[in-house]
PDB file of N, CA and C in Angstrom:
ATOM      1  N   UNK A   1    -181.415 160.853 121.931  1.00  0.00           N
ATOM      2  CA  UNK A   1    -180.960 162.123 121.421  1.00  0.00           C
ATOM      3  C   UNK A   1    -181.459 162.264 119.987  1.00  0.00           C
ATOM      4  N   UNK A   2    -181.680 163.450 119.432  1.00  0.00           N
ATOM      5  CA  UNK A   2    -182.563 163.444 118.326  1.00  0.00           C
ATOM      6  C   UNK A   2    -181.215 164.578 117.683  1.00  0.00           C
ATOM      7  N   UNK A   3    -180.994 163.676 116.321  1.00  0.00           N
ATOM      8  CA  UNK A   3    -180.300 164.569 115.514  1.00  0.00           C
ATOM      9  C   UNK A   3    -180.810 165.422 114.305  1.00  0.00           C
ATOM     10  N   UNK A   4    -180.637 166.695 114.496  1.00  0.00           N
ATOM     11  CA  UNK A   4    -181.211 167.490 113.182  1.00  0.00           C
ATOM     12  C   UNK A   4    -180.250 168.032 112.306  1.00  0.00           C
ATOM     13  N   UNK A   5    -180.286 168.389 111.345  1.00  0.00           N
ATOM     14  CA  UNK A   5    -181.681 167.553 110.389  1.00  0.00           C
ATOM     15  C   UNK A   5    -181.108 166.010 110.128  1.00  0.00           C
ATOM     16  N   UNK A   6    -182.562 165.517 109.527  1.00  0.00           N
ATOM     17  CA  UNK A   6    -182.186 164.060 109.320  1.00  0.00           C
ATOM     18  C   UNK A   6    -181.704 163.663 108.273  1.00  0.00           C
ATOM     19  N   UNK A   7    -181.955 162.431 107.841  1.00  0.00           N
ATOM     20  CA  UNK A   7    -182.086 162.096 106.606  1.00  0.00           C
ATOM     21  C   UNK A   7    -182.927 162.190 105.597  1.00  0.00           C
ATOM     22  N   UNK A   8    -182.336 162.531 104.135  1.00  0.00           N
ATOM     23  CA  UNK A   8    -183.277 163.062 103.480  1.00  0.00           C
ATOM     24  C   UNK A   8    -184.153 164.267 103.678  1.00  0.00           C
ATOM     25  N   UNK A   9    -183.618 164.900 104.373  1.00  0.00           N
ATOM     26  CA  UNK A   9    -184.312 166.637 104.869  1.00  0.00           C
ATOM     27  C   UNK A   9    -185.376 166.368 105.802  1.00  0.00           C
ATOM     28  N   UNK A  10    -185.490 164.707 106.354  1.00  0.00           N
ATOM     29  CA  UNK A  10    -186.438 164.933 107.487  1.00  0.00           C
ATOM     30  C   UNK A  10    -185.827 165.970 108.637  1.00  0.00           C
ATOM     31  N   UNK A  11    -186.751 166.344 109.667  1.00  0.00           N
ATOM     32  CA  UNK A  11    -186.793 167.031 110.486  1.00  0.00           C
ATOM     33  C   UNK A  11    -185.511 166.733 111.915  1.00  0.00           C
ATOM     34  N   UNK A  12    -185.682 165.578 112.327  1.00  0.00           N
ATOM     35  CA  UNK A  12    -184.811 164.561 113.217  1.00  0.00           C
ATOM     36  C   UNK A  12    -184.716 163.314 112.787  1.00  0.00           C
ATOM     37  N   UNK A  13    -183.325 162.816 113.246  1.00  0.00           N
ATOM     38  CA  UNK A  13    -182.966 161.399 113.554  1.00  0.00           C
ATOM     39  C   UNK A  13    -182.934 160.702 114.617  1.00  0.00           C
ATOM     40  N   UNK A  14    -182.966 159.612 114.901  1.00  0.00           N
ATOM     41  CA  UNK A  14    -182.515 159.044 116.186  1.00  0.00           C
ATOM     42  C   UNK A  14    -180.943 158.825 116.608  1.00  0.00           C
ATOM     43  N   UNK A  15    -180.121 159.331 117.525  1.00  0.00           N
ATOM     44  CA  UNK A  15    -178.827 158.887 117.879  1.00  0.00           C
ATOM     45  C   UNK A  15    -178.714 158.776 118.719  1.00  0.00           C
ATOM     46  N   UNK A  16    -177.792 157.559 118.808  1.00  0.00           N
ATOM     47  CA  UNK A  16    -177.690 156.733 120.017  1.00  0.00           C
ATOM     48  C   UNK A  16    -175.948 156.694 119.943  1.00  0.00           C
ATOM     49  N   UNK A  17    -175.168 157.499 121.607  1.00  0.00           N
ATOM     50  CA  UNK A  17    -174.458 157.629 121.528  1.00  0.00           C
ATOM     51  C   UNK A  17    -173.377 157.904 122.658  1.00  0.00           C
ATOM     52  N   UNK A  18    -172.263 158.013 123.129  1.00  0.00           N
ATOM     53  CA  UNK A  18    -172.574 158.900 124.286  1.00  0.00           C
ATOM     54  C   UNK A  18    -170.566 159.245 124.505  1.00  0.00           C
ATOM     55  N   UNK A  19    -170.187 160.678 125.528  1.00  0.00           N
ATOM     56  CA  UNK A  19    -168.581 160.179 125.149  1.00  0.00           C
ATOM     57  C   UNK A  19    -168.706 159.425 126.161  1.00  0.00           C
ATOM     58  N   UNK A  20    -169.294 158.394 126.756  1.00  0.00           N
ATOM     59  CA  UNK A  20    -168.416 157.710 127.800  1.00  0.00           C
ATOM     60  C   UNK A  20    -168.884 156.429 126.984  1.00  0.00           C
ATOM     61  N   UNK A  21    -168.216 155.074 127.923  1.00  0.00           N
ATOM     62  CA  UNK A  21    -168.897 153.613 127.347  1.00  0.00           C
ATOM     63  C   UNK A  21    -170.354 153.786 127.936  1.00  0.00           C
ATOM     64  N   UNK A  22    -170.799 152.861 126.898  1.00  0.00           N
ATOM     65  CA  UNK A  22    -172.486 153.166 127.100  1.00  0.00           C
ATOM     66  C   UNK A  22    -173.274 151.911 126.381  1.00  0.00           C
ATOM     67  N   UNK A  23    -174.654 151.538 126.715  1.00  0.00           N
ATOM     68  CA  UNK A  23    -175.018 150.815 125.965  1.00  0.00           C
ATOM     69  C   UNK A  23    -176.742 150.922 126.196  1.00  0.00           C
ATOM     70  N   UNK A  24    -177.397 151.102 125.053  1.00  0.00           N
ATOM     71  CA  UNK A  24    -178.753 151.074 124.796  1.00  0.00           C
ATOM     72  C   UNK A  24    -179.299 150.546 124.098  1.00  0.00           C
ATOM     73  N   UNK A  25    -180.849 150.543 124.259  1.00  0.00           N
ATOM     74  CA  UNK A  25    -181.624 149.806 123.236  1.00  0.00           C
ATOM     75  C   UNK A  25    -182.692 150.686 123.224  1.00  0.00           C
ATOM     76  N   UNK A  26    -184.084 150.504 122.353  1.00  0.00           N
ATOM     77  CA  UNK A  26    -185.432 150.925 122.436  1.00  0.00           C
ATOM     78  C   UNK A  26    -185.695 150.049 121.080  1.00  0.00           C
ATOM     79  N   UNK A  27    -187.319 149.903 121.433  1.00  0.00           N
ATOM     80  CA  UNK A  27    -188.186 148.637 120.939  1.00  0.00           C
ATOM     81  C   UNK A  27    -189.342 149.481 120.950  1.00  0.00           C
ATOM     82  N   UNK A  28    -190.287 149.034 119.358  1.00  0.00           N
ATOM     83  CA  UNK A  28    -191.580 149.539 118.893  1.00  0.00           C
ATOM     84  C   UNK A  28    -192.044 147.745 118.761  1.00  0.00           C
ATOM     85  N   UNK A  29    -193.186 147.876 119.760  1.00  0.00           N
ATOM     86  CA  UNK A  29    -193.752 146.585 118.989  1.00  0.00           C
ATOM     87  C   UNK A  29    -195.092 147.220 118.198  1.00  0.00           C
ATOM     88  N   UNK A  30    -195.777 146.232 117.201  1.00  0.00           N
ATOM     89  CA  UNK A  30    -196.708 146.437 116.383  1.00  0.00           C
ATOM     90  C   UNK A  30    -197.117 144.935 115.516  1.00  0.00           C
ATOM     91  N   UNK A  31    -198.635 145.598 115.491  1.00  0.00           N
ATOM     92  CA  UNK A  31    -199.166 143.930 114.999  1.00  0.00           C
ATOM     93  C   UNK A  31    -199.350 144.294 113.434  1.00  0.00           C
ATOM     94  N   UNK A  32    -199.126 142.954 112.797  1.00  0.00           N
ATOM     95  CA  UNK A  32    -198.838 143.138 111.498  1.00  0.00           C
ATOM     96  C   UNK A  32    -199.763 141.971 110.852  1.00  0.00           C
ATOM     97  N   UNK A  33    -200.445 141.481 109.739  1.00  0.00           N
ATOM     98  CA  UNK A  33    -200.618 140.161 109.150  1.00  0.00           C
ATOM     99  C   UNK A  33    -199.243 138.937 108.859  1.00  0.00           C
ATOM    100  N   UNK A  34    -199.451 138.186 108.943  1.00  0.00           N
ATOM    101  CA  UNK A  34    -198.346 137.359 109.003  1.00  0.00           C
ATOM    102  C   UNK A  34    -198.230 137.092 107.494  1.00  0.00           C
ATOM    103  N   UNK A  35    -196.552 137.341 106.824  1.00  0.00           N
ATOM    104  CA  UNK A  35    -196.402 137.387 105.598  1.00  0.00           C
ATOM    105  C   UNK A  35    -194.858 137.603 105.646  1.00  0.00           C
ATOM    106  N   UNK A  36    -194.297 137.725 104.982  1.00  0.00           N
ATOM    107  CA  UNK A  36    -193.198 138.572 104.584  1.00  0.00           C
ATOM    108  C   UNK A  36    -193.071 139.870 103.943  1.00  0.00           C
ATOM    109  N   UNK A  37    -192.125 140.491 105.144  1.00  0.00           N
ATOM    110  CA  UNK A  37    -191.652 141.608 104.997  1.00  0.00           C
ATOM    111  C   UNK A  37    -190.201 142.058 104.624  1.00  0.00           C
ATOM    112  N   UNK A  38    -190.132 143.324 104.351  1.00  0.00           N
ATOM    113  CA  UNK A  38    -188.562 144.157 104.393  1.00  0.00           C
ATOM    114  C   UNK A  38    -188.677 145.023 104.913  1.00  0.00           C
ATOM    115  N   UNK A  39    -187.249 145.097 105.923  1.00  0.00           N
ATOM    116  CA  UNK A  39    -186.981 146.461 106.872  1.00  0.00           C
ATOM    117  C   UNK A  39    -186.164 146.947 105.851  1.00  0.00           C
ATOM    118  N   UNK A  40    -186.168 148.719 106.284  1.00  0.00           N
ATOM    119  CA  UNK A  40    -185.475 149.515 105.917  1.00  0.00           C
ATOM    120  C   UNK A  40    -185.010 150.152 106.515  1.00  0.00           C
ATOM    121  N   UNK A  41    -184.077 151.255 105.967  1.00  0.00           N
ATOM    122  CA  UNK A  41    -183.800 152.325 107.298  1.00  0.00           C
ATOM    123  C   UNK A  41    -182.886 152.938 106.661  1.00  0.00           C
ATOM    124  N   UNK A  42    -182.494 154.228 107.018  1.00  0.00           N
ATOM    125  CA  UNK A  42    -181.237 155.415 106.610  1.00  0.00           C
ATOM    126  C   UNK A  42    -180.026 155.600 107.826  1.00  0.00           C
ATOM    127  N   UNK A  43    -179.002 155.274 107.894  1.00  0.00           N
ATOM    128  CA  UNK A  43    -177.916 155.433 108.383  1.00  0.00           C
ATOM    129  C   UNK A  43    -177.116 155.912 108.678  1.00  0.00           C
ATOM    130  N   UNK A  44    -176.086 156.657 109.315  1.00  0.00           N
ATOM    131  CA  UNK A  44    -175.085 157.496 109.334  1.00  0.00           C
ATOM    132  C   UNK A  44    -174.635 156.915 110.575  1.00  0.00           C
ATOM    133  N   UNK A  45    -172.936 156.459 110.467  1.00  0.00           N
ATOM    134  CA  UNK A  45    -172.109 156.362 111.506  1.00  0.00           C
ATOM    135  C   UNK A  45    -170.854 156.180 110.713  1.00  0.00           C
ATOM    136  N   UNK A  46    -169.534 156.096 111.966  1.00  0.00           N
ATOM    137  CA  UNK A  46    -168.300 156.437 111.959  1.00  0.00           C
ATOM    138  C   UNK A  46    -167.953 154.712 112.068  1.00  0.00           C
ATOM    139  N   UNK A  47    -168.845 153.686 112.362  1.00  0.00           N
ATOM    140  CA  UNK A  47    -168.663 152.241 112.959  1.00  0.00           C
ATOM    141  C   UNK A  47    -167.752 152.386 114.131  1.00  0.00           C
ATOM    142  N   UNK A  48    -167.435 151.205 114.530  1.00  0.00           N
ATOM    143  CA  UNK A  48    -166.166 151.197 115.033  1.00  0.00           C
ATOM    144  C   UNK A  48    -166.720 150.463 116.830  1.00  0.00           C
ATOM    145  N   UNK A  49    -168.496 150.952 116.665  1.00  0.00           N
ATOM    146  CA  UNK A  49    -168.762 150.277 117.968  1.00  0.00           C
ATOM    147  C   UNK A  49    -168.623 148.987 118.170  1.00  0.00           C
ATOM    148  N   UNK A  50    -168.940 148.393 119.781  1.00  0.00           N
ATOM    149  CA  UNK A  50    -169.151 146.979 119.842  1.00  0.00           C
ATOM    150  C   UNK A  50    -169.641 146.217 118.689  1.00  0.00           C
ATOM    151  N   UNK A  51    -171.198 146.836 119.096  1.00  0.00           N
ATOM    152  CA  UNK A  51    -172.320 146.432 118.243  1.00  0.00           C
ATOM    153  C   UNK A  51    -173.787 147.526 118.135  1.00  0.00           C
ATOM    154  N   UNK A  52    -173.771 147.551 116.751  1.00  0.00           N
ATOM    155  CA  UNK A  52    -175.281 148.490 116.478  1.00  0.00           C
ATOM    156  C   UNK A  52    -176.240 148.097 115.226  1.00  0.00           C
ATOM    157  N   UNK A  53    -177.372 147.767 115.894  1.00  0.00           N
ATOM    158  CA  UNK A  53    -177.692 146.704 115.290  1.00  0.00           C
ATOM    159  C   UNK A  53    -179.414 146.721 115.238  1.00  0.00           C
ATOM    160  N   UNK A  54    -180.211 146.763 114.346  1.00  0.00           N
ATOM    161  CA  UNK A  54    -181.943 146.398 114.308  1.00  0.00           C
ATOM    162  C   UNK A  54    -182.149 145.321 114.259  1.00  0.00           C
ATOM    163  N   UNK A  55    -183.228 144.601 115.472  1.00  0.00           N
ATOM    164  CA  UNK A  55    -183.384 143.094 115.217  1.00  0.00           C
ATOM    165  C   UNK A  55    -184.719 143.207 115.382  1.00  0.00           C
ATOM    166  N   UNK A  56    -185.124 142.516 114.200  1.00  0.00           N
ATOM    167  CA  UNK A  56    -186.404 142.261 114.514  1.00  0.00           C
ATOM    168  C   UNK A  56    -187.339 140.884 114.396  1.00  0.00           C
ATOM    169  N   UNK A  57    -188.251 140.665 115.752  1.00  0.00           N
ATOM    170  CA  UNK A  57    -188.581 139.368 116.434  1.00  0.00           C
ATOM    171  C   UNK A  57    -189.661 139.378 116.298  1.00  0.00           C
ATOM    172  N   UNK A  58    -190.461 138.132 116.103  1.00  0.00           N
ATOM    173  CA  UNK A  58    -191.721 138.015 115.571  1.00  0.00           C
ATOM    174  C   UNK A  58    -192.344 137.170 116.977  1.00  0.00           C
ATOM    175  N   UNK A  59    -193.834 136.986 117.267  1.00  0.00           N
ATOM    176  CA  UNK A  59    -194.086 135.978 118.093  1.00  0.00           C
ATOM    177  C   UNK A  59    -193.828 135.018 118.209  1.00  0.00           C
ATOM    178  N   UNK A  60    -193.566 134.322 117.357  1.00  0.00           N
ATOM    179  CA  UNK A  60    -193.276 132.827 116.964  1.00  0.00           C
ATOM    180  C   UNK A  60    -191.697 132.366 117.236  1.00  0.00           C
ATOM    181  N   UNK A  61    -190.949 133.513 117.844  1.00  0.00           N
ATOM    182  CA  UNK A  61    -189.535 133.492 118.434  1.00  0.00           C
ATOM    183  C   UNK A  61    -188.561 133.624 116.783  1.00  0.00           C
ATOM    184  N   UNK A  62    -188.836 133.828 115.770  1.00  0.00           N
ATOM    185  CA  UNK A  62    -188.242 134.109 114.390  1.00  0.00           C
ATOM    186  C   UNK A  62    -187.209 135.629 115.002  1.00  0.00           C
ATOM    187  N   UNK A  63    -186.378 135.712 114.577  1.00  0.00           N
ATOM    188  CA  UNK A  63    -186.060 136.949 114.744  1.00  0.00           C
ATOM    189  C   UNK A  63    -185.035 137.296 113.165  1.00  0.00           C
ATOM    190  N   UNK A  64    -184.428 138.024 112.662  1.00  0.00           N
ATOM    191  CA  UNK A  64    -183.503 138.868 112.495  1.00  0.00           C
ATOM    192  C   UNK A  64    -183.083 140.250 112.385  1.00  0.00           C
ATOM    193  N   UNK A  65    -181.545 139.868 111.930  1.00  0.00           N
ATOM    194  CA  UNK A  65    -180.595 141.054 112.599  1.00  0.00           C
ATOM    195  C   UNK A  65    -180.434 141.844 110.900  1.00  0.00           C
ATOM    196  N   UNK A  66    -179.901 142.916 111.318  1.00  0.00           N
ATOM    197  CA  UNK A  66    -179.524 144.199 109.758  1.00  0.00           C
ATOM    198  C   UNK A  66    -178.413 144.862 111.219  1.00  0.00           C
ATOM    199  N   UNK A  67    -177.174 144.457 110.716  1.00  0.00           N
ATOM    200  CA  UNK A  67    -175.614 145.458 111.191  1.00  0.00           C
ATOM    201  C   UNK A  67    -175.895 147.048 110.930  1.00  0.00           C
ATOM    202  N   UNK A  68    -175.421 147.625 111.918  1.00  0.00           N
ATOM    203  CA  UNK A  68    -175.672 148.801 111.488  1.00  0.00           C
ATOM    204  C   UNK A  68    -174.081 149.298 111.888  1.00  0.00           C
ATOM    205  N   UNK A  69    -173.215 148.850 112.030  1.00  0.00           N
ATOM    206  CA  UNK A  69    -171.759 149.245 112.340  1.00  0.00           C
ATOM    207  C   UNK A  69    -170.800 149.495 111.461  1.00  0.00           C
ATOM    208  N   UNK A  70    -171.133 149.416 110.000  1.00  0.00           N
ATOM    209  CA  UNK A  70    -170.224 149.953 109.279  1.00  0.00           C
ATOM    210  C   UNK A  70    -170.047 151.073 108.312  1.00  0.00           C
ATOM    211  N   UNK A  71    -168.913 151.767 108.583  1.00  0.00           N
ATOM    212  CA  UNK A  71    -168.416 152.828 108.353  1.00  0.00           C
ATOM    213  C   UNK A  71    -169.600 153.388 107.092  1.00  0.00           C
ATOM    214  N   UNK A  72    -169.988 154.722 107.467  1.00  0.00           N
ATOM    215  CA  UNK A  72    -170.874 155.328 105.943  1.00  0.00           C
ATOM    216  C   UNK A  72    -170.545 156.134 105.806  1.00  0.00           C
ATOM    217  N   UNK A  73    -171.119 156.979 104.867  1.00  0.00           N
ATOM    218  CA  UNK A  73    -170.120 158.000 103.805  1.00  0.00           C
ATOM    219  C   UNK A  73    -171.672 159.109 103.658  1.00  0.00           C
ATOM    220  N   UNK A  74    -171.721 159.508 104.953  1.00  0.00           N
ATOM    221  CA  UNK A  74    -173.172 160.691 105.053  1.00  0.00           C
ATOM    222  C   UNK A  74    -174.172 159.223 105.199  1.00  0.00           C
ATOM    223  N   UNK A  75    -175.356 159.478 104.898  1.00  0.00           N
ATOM    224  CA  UNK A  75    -176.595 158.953 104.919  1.00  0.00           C
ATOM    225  C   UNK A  75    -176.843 157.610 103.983  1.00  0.00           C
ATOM    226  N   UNK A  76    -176.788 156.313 104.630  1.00  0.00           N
ATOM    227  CA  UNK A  76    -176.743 155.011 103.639  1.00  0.00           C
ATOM    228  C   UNK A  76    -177.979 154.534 104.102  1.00  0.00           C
ATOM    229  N   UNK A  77    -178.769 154.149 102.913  1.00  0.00           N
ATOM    230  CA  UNK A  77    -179.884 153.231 103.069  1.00  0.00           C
ATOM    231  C   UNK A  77    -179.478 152.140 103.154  1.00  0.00           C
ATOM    232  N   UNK A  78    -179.671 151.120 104.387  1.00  0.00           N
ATOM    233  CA  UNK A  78    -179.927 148.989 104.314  1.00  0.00           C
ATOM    234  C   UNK A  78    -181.008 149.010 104.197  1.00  0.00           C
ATOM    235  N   UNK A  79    -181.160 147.511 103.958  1.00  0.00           N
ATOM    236  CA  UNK A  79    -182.482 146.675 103.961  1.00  0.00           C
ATOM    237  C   UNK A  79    -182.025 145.762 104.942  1.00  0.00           C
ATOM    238  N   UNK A  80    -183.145 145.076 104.975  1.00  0.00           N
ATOM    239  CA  UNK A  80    -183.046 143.188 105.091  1.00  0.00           C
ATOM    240  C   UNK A  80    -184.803 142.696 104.869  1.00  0.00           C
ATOM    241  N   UNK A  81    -184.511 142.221 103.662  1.00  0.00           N
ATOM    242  CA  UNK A  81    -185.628 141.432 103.101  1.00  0.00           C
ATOM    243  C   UNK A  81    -186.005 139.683 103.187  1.00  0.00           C
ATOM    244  N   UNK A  82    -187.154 139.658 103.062  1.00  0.00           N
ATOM    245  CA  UNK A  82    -187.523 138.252 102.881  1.00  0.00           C
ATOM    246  C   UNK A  82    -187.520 137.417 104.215  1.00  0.00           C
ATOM    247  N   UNK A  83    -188.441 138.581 105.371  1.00  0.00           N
ATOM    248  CA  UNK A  83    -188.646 138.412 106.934  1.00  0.00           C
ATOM    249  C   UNK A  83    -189.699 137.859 107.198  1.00  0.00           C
ATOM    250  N   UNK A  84    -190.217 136.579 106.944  1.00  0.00           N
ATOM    251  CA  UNK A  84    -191.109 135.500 107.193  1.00  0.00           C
ATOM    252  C   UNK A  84    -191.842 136.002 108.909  1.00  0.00           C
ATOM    253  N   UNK A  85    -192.595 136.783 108.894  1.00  0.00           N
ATOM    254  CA  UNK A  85    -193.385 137.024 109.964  1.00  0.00           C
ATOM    255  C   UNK A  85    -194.320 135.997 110.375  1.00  0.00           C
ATOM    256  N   UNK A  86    -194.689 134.903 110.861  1.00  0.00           N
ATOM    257  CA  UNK A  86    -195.686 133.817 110.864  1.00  0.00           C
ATOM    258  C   UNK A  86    -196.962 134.588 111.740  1.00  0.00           C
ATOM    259  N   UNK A  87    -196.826 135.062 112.579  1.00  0.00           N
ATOM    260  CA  UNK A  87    -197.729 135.661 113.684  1.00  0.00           C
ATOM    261  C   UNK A  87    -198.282 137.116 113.499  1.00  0.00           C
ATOM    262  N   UNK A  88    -198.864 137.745 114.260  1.00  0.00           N
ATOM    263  CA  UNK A  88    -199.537 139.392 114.104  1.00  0.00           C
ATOM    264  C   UNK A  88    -198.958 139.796 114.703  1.00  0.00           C
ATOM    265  N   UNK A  89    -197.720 139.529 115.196  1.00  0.00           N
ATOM    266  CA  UNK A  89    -196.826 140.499 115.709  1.00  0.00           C
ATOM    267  C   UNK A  89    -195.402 140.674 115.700  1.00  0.00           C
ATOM    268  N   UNK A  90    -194.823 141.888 115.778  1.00  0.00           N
ATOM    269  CA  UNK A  90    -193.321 141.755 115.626  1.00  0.00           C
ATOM    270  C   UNK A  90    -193.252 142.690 116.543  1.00  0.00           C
ATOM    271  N   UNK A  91    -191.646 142.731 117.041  1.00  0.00           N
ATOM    272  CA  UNK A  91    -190.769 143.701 117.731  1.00  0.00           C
ATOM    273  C   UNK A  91    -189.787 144.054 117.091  1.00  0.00           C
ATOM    274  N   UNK A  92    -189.649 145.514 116.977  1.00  0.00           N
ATOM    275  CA  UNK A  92    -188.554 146.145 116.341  1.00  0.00           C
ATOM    276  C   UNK A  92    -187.513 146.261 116.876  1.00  0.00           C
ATOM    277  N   UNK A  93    -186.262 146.160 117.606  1.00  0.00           N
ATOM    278  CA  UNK A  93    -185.456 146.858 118.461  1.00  0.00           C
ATOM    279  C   UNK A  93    -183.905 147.303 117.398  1.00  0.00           C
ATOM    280  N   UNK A  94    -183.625 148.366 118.508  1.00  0.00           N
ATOM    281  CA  UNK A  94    -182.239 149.081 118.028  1.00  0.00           C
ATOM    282  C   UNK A  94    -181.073 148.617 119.053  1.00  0.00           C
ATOM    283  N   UNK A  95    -180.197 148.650 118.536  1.00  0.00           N
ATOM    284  CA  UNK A  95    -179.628 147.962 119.952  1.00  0.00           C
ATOM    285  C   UNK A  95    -178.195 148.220 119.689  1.00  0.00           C
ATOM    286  N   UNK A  96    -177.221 149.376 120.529  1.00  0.00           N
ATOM    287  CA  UNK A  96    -175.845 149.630 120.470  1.00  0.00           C
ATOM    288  C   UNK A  96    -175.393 149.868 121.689  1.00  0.00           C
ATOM    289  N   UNK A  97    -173.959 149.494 121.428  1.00  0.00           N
ATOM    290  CA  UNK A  97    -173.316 148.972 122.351  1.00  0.00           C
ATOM    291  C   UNK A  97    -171.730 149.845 122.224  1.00  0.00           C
ATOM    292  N   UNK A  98    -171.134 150.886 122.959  1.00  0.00           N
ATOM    293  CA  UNK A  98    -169.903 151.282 122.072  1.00  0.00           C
ATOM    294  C   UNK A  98    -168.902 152.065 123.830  1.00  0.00           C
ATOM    295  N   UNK A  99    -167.678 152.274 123.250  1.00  0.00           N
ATOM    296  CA  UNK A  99    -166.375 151.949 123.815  1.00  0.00           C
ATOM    297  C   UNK A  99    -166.401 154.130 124.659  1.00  0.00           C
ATOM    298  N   UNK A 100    -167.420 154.590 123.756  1.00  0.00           N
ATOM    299  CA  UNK A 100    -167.444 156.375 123.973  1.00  0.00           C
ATOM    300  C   UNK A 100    -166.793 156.709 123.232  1.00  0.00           C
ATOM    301  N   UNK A 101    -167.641 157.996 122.919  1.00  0.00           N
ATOM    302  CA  UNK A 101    -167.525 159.028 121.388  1.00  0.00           C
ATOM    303  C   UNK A 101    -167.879 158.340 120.057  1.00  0.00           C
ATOM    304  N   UNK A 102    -168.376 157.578 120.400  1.00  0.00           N
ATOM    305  CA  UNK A 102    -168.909 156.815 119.230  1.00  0.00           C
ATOM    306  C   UNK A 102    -170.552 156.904 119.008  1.00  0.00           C
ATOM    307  N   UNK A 103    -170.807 156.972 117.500  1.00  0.00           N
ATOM    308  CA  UNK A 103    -172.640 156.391 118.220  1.00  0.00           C
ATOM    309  C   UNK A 103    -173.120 156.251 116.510  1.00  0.00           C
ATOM    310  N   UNK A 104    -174.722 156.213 116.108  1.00  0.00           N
ATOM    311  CA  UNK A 104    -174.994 155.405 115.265  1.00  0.00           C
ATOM    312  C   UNK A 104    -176.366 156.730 115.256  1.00  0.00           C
ATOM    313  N   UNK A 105    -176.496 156.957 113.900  1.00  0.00           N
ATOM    314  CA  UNK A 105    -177.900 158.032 113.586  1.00  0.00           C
ATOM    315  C   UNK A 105    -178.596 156.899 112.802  1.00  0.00           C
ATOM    316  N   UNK A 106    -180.204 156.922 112.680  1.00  0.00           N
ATOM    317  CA  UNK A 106    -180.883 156.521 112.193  1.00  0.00           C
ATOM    318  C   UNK A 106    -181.989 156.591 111.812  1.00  0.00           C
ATOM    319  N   UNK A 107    -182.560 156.893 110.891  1.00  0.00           N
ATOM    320  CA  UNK A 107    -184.288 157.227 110.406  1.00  0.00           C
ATOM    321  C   UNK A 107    -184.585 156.831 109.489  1.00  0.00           C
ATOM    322  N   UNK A 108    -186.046 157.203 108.998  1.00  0.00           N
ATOM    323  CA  UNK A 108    -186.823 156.495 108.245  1.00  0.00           C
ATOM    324  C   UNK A 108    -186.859 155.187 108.040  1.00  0.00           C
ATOM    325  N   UNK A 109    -187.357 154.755 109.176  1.00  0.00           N
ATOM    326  CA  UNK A 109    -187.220 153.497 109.428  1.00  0.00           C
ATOM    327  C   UNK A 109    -188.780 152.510 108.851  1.00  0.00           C
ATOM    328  N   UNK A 110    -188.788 151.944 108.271  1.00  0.00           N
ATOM    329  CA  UNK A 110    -190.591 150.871 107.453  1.00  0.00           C
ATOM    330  C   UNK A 110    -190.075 149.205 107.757  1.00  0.00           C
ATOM    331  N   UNK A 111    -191.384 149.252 108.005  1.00  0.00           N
ATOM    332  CA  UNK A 111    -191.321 147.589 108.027  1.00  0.00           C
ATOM    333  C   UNK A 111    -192.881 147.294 106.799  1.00  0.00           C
ATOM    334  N   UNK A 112    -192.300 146.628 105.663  1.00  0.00           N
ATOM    335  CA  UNK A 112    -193.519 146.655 104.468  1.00  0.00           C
ATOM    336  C   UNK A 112    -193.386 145.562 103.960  1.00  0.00           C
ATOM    337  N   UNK A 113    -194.757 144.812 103.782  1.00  0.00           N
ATOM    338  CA  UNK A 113    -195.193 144.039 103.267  1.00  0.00           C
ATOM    339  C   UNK A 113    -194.771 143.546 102.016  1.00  0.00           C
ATOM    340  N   UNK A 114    -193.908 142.229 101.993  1.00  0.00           N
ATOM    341  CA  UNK A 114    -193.845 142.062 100.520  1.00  0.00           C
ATOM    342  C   UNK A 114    -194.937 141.099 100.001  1.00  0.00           C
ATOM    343  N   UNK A 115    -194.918 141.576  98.183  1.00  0.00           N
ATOM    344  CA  UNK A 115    -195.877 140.902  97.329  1.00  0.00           C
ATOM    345  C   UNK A 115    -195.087 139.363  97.164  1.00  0.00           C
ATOM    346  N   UNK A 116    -196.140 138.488  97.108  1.00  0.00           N
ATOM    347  CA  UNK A 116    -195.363 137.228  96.769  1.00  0.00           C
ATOM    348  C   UNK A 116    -195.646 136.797  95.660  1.00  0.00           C
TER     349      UNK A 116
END
């Protein structure tokens, strides 16, 4: 489901949501140089789900997680920095899990290279 407008006056968001119990995911993979990175992303939810959550997994079986379940106040930027990518590739996934009438908006989402 695509929420308008987004964050930061983009156009759409992503929401993932539904009134009944429900549970989804979706995954961008993409090849990257192996280095360290930081995810980002813009937020909006009520929390309260199971679980809603960006994990992101590298070839080399590395993965981590950035919570996306707690309560925001309009549009909150996370991070999670200092994501040791070893391989040319990662998987992005979104991943929520909730009880109905609940759900989780999200955009502007980067995965960027840090300087070391």
């Amino acid at each position: 489901m695509a929420f308008s407008p987004g964050a930061g006056g983009s156009r759409f968001a992503l929401t993932l949501g539904s009134a009944d119990v429900f549970s989804g995911a979706l995954s961008q993979d993409t090849d990257l140089p192996p280095g360290s990175y930081r995810f980002t992303t813009v937020v909006r939810t009520q929390g309260g789900l199971e679980y809603a959550r960006v994990r992101i997994t590298g070839a080399g079986r590395e993965s981590y997680v950035l919570d996306l379940n707690n309560p925001t106040q309009g549009w909150e930027e996370l991070s999670l920095g200092r994501l040791r990518l070893a391989s040319g590739h990662a998987a992005v996934s979104i991943e929520v899990r909730g009880r109905g009438g609940q759900s989780v908006s999200i955009d502007s989402l980067s995965l960027i290279r840090e300087t070391v």
